[in-house]
PDB file of N, CA and C in Angstrom:
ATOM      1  N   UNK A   1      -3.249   7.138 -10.826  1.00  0.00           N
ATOM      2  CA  UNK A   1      -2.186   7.717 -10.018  1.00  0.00           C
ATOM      3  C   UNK A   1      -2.809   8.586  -8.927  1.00  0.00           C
ATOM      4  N   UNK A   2      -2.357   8.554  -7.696  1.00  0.00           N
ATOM      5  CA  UNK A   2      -2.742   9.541  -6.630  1.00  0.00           C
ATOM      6  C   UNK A   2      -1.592  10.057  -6.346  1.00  0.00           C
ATOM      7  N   UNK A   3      -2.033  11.509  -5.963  1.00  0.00           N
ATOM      8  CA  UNK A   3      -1.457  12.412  -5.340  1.00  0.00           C
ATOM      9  C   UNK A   3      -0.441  12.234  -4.481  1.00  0.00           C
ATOM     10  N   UNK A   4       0.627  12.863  -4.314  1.00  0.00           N
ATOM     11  CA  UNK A   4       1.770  12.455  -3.584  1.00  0.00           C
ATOM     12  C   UNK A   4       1.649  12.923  -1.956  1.00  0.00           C
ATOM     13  N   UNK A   5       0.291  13.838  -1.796  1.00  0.00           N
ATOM     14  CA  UNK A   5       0.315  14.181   0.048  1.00  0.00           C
ATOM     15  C   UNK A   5      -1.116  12.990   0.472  1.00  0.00           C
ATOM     16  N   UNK A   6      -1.544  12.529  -0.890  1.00  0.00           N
ATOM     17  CA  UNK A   6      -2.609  11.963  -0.284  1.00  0.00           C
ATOM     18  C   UNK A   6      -1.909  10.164   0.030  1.00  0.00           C
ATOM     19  N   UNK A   7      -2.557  10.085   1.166  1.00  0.00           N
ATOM     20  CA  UNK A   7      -2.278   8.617   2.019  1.00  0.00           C
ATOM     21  C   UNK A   7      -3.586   7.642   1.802  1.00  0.00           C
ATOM     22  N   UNK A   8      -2.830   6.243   0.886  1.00  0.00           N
ATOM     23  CA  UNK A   8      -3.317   5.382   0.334  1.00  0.00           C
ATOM     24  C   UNK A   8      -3.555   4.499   1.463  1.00  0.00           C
ATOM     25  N   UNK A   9      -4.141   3.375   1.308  1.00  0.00           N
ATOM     26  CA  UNK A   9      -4.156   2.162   2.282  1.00  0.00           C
ATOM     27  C   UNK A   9      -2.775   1.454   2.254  1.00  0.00           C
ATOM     28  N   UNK A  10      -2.444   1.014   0.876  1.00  0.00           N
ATOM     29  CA  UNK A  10      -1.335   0.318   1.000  1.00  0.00           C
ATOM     30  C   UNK A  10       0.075   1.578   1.426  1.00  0.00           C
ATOM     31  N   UNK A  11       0.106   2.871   0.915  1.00  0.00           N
ATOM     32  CA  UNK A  11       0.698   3.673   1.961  1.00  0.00           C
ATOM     33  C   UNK A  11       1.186   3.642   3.643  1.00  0.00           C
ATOM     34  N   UNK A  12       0.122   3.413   3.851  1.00  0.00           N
ATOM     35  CA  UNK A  12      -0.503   3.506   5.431  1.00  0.00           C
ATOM     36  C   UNK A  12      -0.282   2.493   5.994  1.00  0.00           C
ATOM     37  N   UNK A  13      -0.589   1.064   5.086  1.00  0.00           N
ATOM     38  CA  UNK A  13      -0.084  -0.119   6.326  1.00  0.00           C
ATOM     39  C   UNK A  13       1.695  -0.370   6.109  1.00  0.00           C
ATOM     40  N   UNK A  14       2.162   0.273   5.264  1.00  0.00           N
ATOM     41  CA  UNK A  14       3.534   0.476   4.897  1.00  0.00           C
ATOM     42  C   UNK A  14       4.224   0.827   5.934  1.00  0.00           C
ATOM     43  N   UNK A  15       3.947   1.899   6.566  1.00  0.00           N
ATOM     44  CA  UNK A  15       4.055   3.436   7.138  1.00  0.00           C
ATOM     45  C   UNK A  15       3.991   2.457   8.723  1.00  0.00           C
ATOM     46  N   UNK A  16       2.782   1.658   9.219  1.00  0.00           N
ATOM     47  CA  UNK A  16       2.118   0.799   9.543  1.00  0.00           C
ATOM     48  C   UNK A  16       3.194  -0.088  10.856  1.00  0.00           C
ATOM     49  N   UNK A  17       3.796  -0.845   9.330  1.00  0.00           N
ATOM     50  CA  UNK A  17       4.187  -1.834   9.607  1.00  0.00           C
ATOM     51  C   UNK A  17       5.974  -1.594   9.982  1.00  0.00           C
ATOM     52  N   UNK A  18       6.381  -0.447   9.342  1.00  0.00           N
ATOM     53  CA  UNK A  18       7.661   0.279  10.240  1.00  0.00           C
ATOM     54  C   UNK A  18       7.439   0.368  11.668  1.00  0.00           C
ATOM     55  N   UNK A  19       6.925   0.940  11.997  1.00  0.00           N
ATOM     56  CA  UNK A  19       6.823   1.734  12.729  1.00  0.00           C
ATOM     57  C   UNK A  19       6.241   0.621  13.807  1.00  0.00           C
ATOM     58  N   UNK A  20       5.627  -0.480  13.846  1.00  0.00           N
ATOM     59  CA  UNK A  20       5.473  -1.470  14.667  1.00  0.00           C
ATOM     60  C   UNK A  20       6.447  -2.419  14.947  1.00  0.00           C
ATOM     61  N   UNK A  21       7.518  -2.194  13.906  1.00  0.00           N
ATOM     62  CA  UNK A  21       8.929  -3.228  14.090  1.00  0.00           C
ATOM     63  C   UNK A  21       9.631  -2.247  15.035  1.00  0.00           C
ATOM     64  N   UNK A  22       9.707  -1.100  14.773  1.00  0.00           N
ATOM     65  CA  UNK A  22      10.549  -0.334  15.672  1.00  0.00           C
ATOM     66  C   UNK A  22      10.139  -0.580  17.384  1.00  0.00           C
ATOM     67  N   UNK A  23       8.568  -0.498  17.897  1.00  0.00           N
ATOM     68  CA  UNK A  23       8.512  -0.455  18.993  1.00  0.00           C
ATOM     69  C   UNK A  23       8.542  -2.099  19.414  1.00  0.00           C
ATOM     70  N   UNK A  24       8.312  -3.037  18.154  1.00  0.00           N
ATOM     71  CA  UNK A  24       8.321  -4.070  18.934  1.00  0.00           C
ATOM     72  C   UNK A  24       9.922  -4.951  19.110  1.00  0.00           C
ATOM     73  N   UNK A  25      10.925  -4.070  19.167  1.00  0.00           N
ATOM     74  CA  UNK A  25      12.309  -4.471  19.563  1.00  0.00           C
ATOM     75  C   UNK A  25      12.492  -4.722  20.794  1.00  0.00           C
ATOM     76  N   UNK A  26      13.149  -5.750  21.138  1.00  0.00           N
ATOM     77  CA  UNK A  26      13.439  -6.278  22.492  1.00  0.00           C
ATOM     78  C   UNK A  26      14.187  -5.679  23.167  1.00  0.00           C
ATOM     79  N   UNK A  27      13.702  -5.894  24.668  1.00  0.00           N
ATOM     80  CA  UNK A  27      14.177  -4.946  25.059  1.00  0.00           C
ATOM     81  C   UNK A  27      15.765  -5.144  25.604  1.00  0.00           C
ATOM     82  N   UNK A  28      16.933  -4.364  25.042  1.00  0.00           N
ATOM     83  CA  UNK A  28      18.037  -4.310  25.465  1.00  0.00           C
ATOM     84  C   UNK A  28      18.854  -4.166  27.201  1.00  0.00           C
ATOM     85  N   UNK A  29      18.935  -4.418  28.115  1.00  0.00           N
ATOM     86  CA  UNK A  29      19.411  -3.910  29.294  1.00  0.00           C
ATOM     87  C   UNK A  29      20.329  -3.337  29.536  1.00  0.00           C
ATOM     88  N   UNK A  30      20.776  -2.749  29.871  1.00  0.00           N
ATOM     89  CA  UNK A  30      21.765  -1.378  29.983  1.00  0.00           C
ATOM     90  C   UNK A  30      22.476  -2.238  31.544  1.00  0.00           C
ATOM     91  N   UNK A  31      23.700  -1.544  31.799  1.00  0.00           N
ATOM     92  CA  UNK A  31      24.206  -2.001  33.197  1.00  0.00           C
ATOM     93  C   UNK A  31      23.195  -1.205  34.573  1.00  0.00           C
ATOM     94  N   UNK A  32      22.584  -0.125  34.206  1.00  0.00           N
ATOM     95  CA  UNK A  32      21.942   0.183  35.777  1.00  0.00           C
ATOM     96  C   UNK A  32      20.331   0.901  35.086  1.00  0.00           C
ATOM     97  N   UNK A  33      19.703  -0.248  34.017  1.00  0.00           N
ATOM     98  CA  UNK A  33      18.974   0.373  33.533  1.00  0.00           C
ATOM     99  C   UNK A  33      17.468  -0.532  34.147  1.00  0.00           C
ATOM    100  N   UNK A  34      17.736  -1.148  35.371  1.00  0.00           N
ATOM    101  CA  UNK A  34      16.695  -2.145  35.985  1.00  0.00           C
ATOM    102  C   UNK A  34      16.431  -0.702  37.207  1.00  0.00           C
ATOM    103  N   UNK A  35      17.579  -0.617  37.666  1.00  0.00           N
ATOM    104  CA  UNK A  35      16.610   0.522  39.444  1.00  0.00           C
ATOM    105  C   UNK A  35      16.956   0.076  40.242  1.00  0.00           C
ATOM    106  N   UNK A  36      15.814   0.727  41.288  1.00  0.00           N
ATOM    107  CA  UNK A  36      15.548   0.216  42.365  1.00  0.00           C
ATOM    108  C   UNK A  36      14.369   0.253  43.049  1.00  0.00           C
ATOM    109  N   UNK A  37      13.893  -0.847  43.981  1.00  0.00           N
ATOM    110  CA  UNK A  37      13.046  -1.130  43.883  1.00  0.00           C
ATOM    111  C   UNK A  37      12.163  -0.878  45.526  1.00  0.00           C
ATOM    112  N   UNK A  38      11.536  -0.717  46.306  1.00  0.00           N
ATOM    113  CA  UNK A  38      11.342  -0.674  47.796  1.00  0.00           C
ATOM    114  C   UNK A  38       9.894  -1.523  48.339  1.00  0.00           C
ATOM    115  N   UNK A  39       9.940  -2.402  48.794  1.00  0.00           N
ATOM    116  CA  UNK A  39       8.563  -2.893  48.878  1.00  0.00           C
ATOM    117  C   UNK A  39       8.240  -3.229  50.807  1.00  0.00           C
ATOM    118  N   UNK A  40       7.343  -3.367  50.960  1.00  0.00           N
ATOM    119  CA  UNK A  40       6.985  -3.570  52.575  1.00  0.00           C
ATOM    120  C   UNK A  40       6.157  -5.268  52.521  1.00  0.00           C
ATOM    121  N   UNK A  41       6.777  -6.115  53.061  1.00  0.00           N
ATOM    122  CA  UNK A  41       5.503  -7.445  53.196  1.00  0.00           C
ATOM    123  C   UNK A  41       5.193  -7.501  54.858  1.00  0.00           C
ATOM    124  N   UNK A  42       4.251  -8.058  54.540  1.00  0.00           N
ATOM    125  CA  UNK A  42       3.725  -8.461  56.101  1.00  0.00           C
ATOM    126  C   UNK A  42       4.730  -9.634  57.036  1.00  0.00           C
ATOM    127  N   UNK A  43       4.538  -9.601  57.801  1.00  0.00           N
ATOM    128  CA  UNK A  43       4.654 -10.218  58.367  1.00  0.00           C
ATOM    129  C   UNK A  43       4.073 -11.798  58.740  1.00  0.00           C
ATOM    130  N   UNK A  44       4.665 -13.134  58.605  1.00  0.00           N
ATOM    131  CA  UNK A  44       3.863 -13.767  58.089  1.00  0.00           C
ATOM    132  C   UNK A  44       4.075 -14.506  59.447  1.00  0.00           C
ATOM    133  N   UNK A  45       2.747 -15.480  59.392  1.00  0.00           N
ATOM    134  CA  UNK A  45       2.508 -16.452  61.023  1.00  0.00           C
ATOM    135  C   UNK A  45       3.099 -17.452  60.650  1.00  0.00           C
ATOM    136  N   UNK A  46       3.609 -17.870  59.368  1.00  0.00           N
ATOM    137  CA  UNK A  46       4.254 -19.212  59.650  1.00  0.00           C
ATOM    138  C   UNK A  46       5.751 -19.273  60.187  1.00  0.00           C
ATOM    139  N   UNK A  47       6.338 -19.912  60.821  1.00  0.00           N
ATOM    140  CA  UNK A  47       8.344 -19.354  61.489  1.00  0.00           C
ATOM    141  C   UNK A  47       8.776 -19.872  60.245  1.00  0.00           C
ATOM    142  N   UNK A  48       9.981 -18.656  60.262  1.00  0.00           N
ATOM    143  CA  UNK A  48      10.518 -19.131  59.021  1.00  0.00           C
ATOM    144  C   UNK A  48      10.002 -18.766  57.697  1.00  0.00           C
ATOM    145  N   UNK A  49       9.073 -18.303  57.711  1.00  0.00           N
ATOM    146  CA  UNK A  49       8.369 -17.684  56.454  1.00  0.00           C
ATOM    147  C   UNK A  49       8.973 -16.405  55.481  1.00  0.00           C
ATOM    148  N   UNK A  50       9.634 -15.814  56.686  1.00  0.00           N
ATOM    149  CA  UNK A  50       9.833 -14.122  56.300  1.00  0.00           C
ATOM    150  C   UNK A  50      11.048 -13.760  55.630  1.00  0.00           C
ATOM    151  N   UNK A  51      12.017 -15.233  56.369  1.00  0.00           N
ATOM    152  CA  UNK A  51      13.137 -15.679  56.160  1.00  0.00           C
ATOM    153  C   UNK A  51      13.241 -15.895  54.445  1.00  0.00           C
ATOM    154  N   UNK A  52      12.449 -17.116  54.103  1.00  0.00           N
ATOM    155  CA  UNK A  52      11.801 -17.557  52.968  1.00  0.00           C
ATOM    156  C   UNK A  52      11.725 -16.325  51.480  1.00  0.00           C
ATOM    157  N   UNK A  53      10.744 -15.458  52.270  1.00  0.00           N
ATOM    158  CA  UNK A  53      10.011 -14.932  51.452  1.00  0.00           C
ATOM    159  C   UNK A  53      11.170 -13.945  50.713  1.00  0.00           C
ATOM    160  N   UNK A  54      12.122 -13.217  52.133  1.00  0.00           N
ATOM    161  CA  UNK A  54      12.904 -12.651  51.662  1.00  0.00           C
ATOM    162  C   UNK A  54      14.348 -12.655  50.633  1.00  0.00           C
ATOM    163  N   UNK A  55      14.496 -14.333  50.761  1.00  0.00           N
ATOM    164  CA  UNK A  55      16.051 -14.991  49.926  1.00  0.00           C
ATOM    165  C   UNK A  55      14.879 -14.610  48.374  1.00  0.00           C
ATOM    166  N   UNK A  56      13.681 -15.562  48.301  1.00  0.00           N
ATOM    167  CA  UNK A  56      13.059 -15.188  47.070  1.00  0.00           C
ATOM    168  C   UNK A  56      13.272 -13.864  46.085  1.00  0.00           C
ATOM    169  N   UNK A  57      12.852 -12.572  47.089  1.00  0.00           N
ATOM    170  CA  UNK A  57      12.988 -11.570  46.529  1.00  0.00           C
ATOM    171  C   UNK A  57      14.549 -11.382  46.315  1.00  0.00           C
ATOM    172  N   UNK A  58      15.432 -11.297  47.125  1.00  0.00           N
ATOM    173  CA  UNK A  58      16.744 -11.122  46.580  1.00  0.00           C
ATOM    174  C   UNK A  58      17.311 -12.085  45.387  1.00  0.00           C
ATOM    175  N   UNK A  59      16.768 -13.320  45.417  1.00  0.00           N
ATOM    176  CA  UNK A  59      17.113 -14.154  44.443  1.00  0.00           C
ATOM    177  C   UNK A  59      16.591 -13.238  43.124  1.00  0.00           C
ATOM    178  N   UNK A  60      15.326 -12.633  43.060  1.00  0.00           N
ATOM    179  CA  UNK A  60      14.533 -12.203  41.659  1.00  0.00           C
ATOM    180  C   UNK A  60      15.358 -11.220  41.645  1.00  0.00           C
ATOM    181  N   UNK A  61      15.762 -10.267  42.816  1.00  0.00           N
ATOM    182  CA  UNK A  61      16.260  -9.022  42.444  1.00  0.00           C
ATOM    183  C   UNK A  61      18.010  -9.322  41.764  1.00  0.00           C
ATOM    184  N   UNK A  62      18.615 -10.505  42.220  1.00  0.00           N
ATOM    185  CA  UNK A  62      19.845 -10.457  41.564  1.00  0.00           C
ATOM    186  C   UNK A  62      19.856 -11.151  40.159  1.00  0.00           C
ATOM    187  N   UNK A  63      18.779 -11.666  39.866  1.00  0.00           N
ATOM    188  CA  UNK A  63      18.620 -12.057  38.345  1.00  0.00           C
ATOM    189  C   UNK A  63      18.510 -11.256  37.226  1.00  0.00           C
ATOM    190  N   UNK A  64      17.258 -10.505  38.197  1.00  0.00           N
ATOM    191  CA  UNK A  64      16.872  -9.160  37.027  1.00  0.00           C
ATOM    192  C   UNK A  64      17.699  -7.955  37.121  1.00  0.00           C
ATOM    193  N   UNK A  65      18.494  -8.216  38.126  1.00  0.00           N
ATOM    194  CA  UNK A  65      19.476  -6.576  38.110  1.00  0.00           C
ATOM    195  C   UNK A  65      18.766  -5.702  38.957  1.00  0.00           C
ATOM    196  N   UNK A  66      17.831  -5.720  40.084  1.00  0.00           N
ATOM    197  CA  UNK A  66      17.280  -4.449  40.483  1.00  0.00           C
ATOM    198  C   UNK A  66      17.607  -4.022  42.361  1.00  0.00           C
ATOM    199  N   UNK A  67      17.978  -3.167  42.624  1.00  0.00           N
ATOM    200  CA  UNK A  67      18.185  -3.231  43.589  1.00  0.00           C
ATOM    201  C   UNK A  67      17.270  -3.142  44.754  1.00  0.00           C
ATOM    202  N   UNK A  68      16.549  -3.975  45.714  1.00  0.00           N
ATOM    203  CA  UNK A  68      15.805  -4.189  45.999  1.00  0.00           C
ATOM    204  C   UNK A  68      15.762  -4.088  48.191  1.00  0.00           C
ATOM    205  N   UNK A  69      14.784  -2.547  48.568  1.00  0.00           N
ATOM    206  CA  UNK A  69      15.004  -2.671  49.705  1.00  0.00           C
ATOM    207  C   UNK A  69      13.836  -3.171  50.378  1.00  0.00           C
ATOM    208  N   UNK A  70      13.447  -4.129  51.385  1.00  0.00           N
ATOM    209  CA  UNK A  70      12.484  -4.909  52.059  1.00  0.00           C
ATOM    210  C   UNK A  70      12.403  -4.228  53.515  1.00  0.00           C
ATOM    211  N   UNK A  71      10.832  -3.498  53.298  1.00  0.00           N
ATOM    212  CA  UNK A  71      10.787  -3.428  54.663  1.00  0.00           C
ATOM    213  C   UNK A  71      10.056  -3.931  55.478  1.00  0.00           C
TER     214      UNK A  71
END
């Protein structure tokens, strides 16, 4: 028998293995729990590119919920 303050192995991966289910819960989304977001791109040489680049980001930003300003 051991002691009741002393911490065993099988104690410990007990203790362990809680405590790794807890953080490894998925993650839930809340209604305004994505943000917002501000990013700058270049300017690109191909025509039509910037156009492009920018539906992309609004497309990701209305999927994931984030509000997203392009400068």
């Amino acid at each position: 028998m051991t002691p009741a303050g002393k911490l065993t192995r099988r104690r410990f991966l007990a203790t362990t293995a809680a405590s790794t289910a807890l953080v490894a819960m998925p993650y839930v989304r809340g209604a305004n729990a994505a943000g917002k977001l501000s990013i700058g791109l270049w300017d690109h040489w191909v025509p039509g590119a910037n156009d492009t680049s920018r539906a992309l980001v609004q497309e990701w930003a209305a999927k994931e919920k984030v509000e997203v300003e392009i400068d």
